[in-house]
PDB file of N, CA and C in Angstrom:
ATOM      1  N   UNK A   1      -8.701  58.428  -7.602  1.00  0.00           N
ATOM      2  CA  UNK A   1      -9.007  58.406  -9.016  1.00  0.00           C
ATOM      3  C   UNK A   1      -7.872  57.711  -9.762  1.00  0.00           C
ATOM      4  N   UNK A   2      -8.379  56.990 -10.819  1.00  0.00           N
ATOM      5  CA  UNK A   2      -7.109  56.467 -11.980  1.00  0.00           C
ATOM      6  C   UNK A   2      -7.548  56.909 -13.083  1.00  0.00           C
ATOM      7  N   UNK A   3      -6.679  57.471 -13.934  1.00  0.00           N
ATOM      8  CA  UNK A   3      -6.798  57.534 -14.935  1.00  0.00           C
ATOM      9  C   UNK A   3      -6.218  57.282 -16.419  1.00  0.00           C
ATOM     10  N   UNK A   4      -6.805  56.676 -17.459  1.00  0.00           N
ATOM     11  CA  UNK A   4      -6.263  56.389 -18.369  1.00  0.00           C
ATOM     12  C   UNK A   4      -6.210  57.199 -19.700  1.00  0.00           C
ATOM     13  N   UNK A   5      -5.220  57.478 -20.761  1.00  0.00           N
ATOM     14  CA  UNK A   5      -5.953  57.779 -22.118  1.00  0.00           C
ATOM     15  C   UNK A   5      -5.955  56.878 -22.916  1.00  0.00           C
ATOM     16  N   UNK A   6      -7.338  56.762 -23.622  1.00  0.00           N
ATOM     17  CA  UNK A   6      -7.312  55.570 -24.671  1.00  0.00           C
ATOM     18  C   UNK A   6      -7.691  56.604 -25.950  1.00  0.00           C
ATOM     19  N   UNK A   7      -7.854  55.612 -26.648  1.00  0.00           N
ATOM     20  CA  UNK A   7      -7.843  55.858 -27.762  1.00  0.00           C
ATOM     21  C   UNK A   7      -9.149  54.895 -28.699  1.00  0.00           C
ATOM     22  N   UNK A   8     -10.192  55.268 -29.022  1.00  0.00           N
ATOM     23  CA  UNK A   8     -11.463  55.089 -29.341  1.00  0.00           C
ATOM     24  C   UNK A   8     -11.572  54.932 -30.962  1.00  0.00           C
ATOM     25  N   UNK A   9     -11.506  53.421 -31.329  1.00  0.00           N
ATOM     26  CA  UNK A   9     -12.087  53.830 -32.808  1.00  0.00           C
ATOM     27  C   UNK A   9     -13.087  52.833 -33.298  1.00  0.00           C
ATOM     28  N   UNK A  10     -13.923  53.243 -34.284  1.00  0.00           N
ATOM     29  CA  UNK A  10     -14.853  52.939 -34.919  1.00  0.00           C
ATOM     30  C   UNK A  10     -14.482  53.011 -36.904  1.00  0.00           C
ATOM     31  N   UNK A  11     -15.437  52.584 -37.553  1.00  0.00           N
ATOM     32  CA  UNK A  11     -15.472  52.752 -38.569  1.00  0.00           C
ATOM     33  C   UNK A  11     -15.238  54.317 -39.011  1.00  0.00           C
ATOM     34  N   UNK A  12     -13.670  54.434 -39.862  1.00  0.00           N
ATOM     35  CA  UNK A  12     -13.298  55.631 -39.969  1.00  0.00           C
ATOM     36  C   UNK A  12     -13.136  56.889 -38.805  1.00  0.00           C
ATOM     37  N   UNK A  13     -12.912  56.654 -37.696  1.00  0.00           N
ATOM     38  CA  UNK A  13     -13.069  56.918 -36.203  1.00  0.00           C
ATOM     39  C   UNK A  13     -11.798  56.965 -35.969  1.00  0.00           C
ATOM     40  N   UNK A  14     -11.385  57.921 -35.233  1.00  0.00           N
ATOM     41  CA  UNK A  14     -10.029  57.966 -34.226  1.00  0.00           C
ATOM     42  C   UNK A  14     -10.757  59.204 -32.966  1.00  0.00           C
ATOM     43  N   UNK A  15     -11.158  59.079 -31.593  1.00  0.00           N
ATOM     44  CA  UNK A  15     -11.359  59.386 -31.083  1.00  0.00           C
ATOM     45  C   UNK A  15     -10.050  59.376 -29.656  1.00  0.00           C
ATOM     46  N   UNK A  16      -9.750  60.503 -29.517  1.00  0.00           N
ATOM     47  CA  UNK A  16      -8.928  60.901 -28.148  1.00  0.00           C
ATOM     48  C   UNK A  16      -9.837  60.901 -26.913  1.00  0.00           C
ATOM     49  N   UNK A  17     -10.038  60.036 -25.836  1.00  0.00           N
ATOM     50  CA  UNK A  17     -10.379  60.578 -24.516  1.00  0.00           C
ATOM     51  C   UNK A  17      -9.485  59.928 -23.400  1.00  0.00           C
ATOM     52  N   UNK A  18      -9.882  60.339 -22.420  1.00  0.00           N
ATOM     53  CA  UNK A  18      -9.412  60.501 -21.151  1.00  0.00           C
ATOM     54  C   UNK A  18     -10.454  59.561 -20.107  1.00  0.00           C
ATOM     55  N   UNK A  19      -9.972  58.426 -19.866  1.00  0.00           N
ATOM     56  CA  UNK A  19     -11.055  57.602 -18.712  1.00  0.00           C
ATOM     57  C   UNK A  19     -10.654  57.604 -17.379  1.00  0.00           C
ATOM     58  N   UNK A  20     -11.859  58.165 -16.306  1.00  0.00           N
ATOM     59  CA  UNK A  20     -11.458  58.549 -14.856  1.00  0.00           C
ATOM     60  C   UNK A  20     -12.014  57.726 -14.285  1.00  0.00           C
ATOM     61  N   UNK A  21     -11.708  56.651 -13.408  1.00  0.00           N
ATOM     62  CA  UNK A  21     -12.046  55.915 -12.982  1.00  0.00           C
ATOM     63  C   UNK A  21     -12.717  56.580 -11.281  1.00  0.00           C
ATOM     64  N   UNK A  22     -13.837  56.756 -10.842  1.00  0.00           N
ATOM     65  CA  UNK A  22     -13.866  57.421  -9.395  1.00  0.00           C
ATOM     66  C   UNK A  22     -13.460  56.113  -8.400  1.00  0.00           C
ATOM     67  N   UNK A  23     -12.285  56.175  -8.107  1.00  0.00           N
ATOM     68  CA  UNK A  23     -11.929  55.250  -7.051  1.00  0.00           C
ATOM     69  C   UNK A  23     -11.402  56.431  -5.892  1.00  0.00           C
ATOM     70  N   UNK A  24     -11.801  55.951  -4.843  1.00  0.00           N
ATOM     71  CA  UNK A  24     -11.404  56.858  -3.959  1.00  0.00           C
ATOM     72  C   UNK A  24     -10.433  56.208  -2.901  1.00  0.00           C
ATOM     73  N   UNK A  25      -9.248  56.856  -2.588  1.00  0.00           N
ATOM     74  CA  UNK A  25      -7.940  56.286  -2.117  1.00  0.00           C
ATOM     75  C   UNK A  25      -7.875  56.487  -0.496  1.00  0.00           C
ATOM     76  N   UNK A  26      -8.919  57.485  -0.303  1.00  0.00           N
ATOM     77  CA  UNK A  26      -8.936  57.404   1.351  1.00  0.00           C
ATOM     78  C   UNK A  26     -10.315  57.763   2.136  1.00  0.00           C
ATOM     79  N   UNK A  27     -10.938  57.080   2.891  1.00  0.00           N
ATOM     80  CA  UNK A  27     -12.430  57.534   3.331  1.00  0.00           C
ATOM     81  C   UNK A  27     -12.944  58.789   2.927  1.00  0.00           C
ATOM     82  N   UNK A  28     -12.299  59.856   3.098  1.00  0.00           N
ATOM     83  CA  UNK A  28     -12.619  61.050   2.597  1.00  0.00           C
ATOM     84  C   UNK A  28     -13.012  60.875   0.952  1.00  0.00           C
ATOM     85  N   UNK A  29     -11.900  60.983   0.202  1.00  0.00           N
ATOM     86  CA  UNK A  29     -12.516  60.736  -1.354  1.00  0.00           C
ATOM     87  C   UNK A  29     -13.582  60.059  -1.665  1.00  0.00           C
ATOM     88  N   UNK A  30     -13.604  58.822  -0.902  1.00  0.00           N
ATOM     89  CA  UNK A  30     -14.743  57.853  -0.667  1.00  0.00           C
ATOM     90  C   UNK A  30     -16.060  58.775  -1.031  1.00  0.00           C
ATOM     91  N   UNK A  31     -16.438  59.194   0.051  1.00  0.00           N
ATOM     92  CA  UNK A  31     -17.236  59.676   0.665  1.00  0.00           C
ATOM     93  C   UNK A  31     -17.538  61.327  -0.540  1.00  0.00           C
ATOM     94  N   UNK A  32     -16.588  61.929  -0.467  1.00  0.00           N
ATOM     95  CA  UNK A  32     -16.493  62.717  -1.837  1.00  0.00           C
ATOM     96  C   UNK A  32     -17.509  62.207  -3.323  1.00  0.00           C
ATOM     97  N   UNK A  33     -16.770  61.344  -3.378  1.00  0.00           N
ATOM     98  CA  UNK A  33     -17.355  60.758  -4.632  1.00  0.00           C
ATOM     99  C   UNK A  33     -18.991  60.516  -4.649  1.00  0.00           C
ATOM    100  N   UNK A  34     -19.093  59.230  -3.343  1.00  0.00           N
ATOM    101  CA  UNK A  34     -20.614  59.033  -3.212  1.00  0.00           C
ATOM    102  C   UNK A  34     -21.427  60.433  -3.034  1.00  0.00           C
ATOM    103  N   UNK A  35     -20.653  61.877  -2.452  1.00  0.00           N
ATOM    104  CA  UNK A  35     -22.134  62.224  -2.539  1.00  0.00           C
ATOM    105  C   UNK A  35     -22.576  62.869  -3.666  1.00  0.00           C
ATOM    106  N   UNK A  36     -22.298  62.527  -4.289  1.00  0.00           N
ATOM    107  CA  UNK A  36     -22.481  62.921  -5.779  1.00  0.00           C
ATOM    108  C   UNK A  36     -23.323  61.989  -6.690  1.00  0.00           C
ATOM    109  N   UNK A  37     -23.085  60.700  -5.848  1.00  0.00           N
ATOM    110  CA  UNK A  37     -23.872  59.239  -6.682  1.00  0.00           C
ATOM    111  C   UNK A  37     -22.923  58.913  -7.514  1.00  0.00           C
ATOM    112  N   UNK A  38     -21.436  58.980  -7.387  1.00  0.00           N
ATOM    113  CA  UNK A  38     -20.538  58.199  -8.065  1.00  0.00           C
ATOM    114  C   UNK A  38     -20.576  57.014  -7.452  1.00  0.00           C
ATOM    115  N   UNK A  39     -20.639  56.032  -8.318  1.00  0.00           N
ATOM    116  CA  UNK A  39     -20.722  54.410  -7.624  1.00  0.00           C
ATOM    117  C   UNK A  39     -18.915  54.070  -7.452  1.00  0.00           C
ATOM    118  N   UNK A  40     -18.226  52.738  -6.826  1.00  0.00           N
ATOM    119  CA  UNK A  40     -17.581  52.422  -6.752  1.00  0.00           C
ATOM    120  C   UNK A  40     -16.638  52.263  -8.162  1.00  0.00           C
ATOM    121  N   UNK A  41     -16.994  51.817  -9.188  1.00  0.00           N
ATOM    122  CA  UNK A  41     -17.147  51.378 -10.094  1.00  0.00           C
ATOM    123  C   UNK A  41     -17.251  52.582 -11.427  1.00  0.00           C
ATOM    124  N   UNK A  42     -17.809  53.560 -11.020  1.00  0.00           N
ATOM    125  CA  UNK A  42     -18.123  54.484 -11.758  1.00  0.00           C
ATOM    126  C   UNK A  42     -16.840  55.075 -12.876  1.00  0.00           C
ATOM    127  N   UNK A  43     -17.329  55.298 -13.923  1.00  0.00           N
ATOM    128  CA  UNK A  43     -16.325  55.623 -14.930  1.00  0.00           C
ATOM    129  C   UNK A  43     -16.545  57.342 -15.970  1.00  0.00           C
ATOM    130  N   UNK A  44     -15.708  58.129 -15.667  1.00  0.00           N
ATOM    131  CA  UNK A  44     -16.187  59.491 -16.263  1.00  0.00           C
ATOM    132  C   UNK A  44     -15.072  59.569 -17.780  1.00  0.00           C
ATOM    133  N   UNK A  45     -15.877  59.199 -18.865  1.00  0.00           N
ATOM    134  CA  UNK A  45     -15.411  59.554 -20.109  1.00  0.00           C
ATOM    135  C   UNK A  45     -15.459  61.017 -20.996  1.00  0.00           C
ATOM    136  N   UNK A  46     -13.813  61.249 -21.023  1.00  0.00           N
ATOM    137  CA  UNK A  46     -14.091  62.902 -21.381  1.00  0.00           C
ATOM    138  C   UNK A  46     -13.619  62.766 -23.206  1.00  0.00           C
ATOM    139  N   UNK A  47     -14.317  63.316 -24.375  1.00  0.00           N
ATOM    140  CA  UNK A  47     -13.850  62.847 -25.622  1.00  0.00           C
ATOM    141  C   UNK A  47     -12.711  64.523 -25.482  1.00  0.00           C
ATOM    142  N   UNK A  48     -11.248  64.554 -25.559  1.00  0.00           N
ATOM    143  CA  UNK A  48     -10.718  65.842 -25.758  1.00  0.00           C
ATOM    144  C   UNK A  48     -11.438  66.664 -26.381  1.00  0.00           C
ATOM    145  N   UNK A  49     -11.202  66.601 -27.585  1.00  0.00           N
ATOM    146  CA  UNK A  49     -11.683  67.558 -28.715  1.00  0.00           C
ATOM    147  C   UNK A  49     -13.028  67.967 -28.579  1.00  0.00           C
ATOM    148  N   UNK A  50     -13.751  67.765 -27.888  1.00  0.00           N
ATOM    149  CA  UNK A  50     -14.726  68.249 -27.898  1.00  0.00           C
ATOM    150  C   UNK A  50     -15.391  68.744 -26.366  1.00  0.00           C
ATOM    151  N   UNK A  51     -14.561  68.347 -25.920  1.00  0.00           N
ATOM    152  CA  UNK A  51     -14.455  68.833 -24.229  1.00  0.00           C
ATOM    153  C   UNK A  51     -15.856  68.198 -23.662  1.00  0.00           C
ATOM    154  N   UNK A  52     -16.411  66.911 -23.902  1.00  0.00           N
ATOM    155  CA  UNK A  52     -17.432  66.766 -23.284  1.00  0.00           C
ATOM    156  C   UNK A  52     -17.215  65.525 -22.530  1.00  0.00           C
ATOM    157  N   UNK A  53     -17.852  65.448 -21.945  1.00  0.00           N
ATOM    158  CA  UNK A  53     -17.894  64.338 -20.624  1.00  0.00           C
ATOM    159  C   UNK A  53     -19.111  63.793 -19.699  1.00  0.00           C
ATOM    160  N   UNK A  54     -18.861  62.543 -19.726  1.00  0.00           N
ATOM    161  CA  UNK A  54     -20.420  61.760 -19.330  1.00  0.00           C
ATOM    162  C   UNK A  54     -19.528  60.716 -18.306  1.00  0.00           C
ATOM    163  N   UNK A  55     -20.714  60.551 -17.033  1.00  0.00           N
ATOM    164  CA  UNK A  55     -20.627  59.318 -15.877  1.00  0.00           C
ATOM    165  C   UNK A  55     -21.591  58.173 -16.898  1.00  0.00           C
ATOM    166  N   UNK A  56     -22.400  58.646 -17.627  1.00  0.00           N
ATOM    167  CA  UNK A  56     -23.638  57.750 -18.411  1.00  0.00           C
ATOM    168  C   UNK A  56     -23.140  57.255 -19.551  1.00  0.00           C
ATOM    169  N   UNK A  57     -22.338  55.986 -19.902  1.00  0.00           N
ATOM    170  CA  UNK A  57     -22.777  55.845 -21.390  1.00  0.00           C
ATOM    171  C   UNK A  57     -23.536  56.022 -22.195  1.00  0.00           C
ATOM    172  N   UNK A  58     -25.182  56.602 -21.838  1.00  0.00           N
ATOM    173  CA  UNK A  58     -26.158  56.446 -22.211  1.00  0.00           C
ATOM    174  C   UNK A  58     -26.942  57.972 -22.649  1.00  0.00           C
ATOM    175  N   UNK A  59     -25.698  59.086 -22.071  1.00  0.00           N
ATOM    176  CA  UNK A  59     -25.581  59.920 -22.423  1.00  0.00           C
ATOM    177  C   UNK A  59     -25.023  60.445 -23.729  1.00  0.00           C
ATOM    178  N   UNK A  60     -24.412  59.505 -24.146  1.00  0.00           N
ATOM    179  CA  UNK A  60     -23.924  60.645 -25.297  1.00  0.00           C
ATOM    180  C   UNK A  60     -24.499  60.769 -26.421  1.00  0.00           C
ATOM    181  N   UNK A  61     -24.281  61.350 -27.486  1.00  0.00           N
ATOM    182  CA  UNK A  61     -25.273  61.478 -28.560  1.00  0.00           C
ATOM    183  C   UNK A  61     -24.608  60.650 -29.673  1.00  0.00           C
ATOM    184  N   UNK A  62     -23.724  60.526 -29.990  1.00  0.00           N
ATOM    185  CA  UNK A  62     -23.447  59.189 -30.791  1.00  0.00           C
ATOM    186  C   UNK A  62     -23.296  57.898 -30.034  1.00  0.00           C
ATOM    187  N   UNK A  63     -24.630  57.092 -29.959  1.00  0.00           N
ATOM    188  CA  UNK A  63     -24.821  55.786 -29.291  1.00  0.00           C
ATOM    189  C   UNK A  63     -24.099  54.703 -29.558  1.00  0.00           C
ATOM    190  N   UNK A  64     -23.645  54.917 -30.916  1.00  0.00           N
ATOM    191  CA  UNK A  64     -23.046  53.807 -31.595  1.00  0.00           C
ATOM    192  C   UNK A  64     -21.542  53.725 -30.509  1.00  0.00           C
ATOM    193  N   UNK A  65     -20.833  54.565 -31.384  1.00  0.00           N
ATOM    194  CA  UNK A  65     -19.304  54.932 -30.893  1.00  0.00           C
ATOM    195  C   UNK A  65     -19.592  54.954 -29.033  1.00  0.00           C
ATOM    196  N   UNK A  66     -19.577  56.535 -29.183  1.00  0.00           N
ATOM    197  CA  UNK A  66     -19.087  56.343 -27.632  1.00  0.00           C
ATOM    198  C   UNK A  66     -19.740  55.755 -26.345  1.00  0.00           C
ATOM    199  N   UNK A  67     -21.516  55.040 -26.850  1.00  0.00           N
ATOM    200  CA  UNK A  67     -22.072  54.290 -26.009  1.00  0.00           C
ATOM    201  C   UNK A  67     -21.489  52.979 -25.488  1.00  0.00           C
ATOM    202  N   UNK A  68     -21.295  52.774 -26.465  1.00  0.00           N
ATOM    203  CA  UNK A  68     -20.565  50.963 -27.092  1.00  0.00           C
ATOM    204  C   UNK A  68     -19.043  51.181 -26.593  1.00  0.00           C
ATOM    205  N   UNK A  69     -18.538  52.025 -26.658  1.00  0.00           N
ATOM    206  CA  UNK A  69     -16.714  52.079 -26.025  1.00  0.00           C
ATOM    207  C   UNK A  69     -17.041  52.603 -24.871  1.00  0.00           C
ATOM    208  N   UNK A  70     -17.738  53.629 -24.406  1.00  0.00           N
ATOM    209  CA  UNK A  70     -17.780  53.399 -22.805  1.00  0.00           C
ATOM    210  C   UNK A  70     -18.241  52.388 -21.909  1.00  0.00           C
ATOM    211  N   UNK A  71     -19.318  52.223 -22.315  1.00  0.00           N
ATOM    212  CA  UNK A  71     -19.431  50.634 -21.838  1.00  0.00           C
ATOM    213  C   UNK A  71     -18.212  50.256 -21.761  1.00  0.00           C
ATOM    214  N   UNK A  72     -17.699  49.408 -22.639  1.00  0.00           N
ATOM    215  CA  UNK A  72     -16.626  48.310 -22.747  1.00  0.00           C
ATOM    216  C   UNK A  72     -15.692  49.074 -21.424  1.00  0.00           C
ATOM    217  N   UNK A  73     -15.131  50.308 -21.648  1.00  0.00           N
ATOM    218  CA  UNK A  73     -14.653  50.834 -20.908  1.00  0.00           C
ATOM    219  C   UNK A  73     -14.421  50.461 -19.366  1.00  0.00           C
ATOM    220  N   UNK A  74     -16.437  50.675 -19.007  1.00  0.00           N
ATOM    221  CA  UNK A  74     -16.382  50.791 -17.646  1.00  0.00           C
ATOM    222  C   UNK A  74     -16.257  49.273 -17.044  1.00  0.00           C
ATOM    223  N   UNK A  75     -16.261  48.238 -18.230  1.00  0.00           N
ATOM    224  CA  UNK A  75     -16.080  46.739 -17.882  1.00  0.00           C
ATOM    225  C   UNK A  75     -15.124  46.512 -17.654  1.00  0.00           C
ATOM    226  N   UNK A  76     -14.018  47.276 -18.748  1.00  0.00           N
ATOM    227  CA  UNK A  76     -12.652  46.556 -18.681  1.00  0.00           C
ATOM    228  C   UNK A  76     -11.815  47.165 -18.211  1.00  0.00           C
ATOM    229  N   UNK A  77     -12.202  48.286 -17.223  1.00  0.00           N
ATOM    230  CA  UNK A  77     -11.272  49.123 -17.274  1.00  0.00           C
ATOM    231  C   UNK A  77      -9.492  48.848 -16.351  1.00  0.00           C
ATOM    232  N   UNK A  78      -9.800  48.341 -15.583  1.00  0.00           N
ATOM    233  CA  UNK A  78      -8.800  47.397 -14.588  1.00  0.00           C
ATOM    234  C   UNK A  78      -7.959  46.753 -15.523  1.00  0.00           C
ATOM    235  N   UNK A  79      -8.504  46.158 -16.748  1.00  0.00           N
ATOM    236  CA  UNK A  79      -7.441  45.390 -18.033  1.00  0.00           C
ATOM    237  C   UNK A  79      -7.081  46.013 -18.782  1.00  0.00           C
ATOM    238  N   UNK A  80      -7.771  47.496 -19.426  1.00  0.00           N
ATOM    239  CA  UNK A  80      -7.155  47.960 -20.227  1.00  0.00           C
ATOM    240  C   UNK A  80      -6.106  48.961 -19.719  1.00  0.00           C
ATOM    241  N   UNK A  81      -5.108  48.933 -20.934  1.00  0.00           N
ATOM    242  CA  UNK A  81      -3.444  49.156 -20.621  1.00  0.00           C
ATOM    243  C   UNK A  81      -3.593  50.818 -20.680  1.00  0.00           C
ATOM    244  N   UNK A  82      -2.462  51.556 -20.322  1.00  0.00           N
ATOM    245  CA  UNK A  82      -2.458  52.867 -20.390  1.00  0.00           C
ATOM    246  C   UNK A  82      -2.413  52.905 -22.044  1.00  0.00           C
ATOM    247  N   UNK A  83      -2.945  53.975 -22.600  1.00  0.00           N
ATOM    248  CA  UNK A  83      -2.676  54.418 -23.630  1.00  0.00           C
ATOM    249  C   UNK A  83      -3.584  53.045 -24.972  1.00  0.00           C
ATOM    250  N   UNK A  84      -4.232  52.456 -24.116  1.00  0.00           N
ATOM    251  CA  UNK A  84      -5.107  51.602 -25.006  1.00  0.00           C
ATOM    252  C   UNK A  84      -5.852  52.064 -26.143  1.00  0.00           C
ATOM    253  N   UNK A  85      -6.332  50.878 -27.072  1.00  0.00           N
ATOM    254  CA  UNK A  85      -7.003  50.967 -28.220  1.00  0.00           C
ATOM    255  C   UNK A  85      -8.556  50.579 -27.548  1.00  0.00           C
ATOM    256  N   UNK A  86      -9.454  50.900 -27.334  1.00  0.00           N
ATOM    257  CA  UNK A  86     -10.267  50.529 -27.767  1.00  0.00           C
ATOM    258  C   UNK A  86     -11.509  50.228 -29.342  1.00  0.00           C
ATOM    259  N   UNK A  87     -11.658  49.651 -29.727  1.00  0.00           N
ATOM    260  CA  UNK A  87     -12.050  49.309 -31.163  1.00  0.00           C
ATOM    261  C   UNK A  87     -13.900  48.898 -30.990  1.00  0.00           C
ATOM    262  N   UNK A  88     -14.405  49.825 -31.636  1.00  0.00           N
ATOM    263  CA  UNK A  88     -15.905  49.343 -31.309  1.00  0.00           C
ATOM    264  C   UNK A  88     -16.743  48.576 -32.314  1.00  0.00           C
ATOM    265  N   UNK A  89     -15.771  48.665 -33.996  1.00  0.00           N
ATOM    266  CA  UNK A  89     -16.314  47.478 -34.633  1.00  0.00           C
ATOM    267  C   UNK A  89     -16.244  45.864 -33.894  1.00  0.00           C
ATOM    268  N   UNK A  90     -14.953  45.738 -33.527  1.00  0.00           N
ATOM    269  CA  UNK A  90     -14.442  44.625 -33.237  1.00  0.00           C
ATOM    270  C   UNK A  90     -15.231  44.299 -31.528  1.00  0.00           C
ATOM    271  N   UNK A  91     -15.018  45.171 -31.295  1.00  0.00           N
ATOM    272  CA  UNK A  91     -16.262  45.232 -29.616  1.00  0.00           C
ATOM    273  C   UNK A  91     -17.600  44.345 -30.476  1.00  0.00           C
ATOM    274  N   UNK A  92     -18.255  44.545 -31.088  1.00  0.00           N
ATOM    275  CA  UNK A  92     -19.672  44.687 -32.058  1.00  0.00           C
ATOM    276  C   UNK A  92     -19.638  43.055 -32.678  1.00  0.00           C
ATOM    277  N   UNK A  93     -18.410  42.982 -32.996  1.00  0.00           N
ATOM    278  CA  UNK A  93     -18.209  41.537 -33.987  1.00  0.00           C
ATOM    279  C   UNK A  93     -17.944  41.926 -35.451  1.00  0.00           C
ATOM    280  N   UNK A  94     -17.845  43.263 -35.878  1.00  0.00           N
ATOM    281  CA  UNK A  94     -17.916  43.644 -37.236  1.00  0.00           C
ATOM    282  C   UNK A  94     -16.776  43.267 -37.847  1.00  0.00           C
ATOM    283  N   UNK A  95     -15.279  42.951 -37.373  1.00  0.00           N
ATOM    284  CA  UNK A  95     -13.962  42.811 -37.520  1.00  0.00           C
ATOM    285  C   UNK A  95     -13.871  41.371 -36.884  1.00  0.00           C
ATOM    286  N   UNK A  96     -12.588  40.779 -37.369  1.00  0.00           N
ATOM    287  CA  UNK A  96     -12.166  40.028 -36.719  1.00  0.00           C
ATOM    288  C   UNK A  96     -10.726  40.050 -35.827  1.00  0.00           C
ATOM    289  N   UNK A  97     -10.179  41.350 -35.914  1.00  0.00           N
ATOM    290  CA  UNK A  97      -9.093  41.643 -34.937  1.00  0.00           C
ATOM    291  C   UNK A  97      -9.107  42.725 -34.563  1.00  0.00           C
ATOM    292  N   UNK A  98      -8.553  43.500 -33.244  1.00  0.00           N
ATOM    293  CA  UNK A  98      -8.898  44.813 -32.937  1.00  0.00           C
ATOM    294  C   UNK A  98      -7.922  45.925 -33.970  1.00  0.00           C
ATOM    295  N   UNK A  99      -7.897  47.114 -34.392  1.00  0.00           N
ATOM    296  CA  UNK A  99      -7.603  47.717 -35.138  1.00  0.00           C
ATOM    297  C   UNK A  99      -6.303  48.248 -34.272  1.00  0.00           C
ATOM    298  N   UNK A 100      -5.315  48.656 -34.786  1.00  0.00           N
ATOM    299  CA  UNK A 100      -4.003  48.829 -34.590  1.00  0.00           C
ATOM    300  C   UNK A 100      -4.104  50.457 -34.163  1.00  0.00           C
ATOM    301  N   UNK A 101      -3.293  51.225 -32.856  1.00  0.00           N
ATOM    302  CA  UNK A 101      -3.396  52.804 -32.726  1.00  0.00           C
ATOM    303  C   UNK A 101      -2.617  53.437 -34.130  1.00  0.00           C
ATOM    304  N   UNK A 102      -3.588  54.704 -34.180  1.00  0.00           N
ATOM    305  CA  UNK A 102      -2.887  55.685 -35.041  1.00  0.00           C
ATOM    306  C   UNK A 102      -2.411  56.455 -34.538  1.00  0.00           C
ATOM    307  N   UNK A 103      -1.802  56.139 -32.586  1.00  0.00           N
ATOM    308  CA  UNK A 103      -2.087  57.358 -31.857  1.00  0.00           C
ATOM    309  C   UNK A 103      -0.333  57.093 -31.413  1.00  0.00           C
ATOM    310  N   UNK A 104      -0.549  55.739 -31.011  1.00  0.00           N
ATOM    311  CA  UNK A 104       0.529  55.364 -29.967  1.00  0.00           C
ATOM    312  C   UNK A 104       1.683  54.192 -31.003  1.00  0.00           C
ATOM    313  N   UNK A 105       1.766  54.316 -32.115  1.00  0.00           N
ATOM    314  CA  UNK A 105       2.296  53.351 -33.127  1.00  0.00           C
ATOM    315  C   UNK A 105       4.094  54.003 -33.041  1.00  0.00           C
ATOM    316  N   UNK A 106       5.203  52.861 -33.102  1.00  0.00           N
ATOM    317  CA  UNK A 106       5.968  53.344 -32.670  1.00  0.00           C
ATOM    318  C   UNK A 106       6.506  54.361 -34.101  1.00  0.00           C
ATOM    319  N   UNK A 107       7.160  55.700 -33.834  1.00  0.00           N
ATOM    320  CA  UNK A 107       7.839  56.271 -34.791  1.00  0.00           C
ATOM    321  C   UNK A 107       9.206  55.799 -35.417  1.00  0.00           C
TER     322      UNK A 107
END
């Protein structure tokens, strides 16, 4: 497994989660994972605050936000940095630059 925390925002949005990448590091985990129907590739987004968590982008109930940033997620996840921004206006085209963390900004 790898895992990252990003940081999720949208219009007026600051979302905390946690992205688990199911990579499995030795035949066993491998094998762990698949029998469950985790794909290679597979990505488990947990939002903190609300303690919920989906393998489905397609699961969650705000489609906008966390459909649209998990996605991106499970695309980019290999590029995006620890402690990343993801931005889902700017994902969308609504912006023209990604929005700056309110999370990780230096003190």
């Amino acid at each position: 497994m790898i895992t990252k925390l990003i940081e999720i925002r949208d219009s007026m949005t600051k979302i905390v989660a946690l992205a688990i990448k199911t990579f499995g590091e030795t035949p066993e985990e491998e094998r762990f994972f698949r029998a469950d129907g985790f794909g290679k590739d597979t990505v488990m987004l947990m939002r903190m605050e609300r303690q919920e968590a989906h393998y489905d982008p397609f699961a969650w109930s705000n489609r906008r936000t966390m459909t649209t940033a998990h996605r991106y997620i499970q695309q980019h996840f290999d590029e995006l940095p620890a402690y990343g921004v993801v931005d889902v206006e700017y994902i969308l085209g609504e912006t023209d630059k990604p929005k700056a963390s309110e999370i990780w900004r230096a003190v």
